[in-house]
Protein backbone atom coordinates (compact mmCIF):
# COMPACT_ATOMS: atom_id res chain seq x y z
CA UNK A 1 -1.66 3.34 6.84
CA UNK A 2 -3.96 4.32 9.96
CA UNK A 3 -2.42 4.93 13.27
CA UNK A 4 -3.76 1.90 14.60
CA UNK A 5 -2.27 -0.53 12.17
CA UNK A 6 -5.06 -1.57 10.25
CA UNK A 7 -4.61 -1.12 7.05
CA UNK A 8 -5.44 1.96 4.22
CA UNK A 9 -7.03 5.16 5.68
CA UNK A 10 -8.32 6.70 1.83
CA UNK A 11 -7.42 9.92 1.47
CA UNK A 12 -10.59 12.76 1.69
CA UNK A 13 -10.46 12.51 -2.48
CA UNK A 14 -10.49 9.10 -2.69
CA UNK A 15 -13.54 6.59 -2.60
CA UNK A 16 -14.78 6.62 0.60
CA UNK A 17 -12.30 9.38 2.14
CA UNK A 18 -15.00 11.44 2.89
CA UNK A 19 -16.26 9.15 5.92
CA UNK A 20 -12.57 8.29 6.87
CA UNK A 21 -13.01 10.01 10.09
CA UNK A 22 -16.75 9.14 11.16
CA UNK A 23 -16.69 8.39 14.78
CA UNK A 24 -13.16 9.13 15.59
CA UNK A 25 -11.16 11.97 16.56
CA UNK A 26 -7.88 13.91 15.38
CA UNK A 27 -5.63 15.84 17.93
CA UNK A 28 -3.73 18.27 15.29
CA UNK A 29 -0.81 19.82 17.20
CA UNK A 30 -0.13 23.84 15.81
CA UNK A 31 -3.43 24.54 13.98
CA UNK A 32 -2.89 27.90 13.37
CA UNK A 33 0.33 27.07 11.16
CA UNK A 34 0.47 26.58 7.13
CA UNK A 35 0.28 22.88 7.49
CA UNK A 36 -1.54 22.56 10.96
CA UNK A 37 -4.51 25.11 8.67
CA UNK A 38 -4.68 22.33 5.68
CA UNK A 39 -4.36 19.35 8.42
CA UNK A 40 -7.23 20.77 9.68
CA UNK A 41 -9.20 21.58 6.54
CA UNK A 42 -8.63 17.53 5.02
CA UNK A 43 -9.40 16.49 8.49
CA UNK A 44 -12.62 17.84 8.02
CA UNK A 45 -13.11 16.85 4.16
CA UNK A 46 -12.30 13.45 5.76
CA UNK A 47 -15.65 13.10 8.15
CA UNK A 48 -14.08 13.50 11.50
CA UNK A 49 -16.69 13.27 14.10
CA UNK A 50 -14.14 15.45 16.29
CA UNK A 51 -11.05 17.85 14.77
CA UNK A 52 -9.19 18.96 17.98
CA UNK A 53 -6.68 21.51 17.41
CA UNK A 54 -4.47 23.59 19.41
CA UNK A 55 -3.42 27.23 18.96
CA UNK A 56 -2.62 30.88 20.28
CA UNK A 57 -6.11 31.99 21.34
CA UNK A 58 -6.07 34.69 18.47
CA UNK A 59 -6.10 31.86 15.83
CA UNK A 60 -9.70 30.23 17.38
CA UNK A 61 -12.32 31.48 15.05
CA UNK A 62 -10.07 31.09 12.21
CA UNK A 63 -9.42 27.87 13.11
CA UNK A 64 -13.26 27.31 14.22
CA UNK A 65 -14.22 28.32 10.44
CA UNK A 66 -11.91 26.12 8.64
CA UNK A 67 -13.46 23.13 10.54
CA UNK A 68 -12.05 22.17 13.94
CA UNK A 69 -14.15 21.68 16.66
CA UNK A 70 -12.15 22.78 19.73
CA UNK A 71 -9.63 25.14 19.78
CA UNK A 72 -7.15 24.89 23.27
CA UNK A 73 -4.99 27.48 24.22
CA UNK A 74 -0.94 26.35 23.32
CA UNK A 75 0.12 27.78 26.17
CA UNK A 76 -1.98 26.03 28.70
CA UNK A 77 -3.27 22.52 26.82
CA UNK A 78 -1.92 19.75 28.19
CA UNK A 79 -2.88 15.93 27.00
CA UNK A 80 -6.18 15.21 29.25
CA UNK A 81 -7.36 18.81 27.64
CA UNK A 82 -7.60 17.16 24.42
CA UNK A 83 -8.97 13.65 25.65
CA UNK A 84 -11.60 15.95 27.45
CA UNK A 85 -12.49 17.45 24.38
CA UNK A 86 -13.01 14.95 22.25
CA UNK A 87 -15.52 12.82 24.79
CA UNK A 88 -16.47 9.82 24.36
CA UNK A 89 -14.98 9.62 20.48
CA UNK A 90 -12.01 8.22 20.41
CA UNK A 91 -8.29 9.71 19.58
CA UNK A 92 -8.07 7.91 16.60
CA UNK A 93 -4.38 9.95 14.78
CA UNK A 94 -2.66 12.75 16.75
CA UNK A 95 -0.81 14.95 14.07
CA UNK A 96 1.85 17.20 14.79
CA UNK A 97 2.38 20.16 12.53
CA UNK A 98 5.26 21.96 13.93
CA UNK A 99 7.63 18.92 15.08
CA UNK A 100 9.74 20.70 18.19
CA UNK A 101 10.54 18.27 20.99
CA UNK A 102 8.05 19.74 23.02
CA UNK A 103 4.74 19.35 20.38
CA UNK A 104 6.27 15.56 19.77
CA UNK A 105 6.27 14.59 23.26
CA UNK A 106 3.18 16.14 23.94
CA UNK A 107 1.46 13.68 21.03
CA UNK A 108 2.88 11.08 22.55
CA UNK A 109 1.00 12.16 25.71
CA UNK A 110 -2.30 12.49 23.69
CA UNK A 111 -1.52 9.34 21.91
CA UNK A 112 -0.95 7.35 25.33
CA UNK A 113 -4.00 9.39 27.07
CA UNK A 114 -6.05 7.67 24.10
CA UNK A 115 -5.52 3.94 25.96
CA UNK A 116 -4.54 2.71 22.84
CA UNK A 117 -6.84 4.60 20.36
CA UNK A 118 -4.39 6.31 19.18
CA UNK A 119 -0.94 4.08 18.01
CA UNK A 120 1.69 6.65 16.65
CA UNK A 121 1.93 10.70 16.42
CA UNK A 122 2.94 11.33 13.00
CA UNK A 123 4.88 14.47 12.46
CA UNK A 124 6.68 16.75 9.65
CA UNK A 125 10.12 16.08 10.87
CA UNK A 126 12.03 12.83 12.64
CA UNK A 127 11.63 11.66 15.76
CA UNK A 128 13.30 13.43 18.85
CA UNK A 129 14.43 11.37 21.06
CA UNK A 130 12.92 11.88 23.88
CA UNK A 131 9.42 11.59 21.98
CA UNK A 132 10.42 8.24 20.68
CA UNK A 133 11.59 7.01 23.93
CA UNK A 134 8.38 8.16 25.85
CA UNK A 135 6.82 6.28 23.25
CA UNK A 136 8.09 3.01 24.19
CA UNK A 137 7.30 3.28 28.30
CA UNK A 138 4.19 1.56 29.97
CA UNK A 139 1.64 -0.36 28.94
CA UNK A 140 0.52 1.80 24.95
CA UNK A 141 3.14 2.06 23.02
CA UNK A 142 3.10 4.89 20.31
CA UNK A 143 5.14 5.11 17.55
CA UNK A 144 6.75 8.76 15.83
CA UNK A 145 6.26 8.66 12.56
CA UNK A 146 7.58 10.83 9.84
CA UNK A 147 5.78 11.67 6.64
CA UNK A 148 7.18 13.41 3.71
CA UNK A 149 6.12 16.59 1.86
CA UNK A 150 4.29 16.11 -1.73
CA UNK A 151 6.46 18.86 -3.72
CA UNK A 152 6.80 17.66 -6.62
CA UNK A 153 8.47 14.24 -6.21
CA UNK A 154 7.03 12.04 -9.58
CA UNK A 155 7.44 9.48 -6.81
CA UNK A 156 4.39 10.83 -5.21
CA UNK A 157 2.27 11.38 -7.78
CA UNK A 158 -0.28 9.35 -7.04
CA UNK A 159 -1.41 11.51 -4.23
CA UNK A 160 -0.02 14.58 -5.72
CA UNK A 161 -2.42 14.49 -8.69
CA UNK A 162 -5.68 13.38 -7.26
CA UNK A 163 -5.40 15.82 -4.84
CA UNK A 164 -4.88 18.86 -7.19
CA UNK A 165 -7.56 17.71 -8.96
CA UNK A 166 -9.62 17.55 -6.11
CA UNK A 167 -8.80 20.87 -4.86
CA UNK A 168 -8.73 22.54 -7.95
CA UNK A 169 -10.68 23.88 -11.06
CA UNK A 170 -14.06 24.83 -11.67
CA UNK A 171 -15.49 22.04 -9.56
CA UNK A 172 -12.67 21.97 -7.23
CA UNK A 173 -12.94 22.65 -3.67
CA UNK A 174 -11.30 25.83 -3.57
CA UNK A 175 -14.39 27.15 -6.19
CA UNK A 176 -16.72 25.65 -4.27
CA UNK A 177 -15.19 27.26 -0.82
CA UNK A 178 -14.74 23.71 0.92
CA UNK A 179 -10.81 24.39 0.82
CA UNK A 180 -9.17 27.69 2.32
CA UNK A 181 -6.02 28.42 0.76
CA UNK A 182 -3.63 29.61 3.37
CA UNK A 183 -3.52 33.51 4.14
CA UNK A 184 -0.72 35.65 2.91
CA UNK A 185 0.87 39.18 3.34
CA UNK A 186 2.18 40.78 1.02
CA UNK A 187 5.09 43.14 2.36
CA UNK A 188 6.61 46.14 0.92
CA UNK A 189 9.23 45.30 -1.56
CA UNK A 190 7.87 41.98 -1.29
């Protein structure tokens, strides 16, 4: 479900999933991580109008070429930075990729900054407390959600499968360059 309750948001494979995200934005907290990289890449297989993203400053070209839109310094972003940045589109989903109590609470903040735009931060891990508490003050409430991993739960297979057939083979995304895998090192002895 969509972040502001209203039903089915289809996935960027789906029918449809490629205009999910016409005229709204995504705040995606930790861009430059594994997950933040591929939240950013579906983001942008989805139609966002505006991918905001935040980062170490090293990661912003990167993170520029895989699709988002603005890039704010980790160290210095706070919640307005990213209202700012997306303009007049509204905060539509505010992911967090790297789940501390510190990238939760600021998602609330986003989330709350969007006046309502925005219902729940939905993040890798459970809800810290404090998060889920700022959540519930004034006059938006937002929500912490947690979503599970794929893997290879036969549970899931209804997303898994679509979406490896989306992303790969001949026609798939990654040949076609659409999808970046993410970027590894290989270390001595590794």
């Amino acid at each position: 479900y969509d972040s502001t309750g209203h039903g089915i948001t289809p996935a960027p494979w789906a029918e449809g999933g490629d205009a999910a995200g016409k005229g709204k934005a995504i705040a995606i907290l930790g861009g430059a991580s594994s997950v933040g990289q591929y939240a950013i890449q579906f983001a942008r297989l989805s139609g966002f109008t505006k991918i905001i993203t935040n980062a170490s400053v090293v990661h912003r070209e990167y993170l520029q070429g895989l699709g988002a839109h603005v890039v704010l310094d980790r160290k210095i972003a706070k919640a307005e930075d990213f209202v700012a940045a997306a303009g007049e589109v509204p905060i539509r989903y505010v992911y967090d990729a790297i789940s501390l109590k510190e990238t939760q609470v600021l998602g609330v903040e986003i989330a709350k900054a969007s006046n309502g735009a925005a219902k729940a931060v939905v993040t890798v891990l459970g809800a810290e407390k404090e998060a889920a508490e700022l959540g519930k003050e004034g006059e938006h409430q937002v929500e912490v959600r947690q979503i599970l991993g794929i893997g290879a739960s036969p549970k899931l297979r209804h997303v898994s499968e679509p979406m490896v057939k989306a992303l790969g083979g001949e026609d798939g995304w990654i040949a076609k360059g659409l999808f970046v895998p993410n970027r590894v090192r290989v270390v001595p002895g590794g």
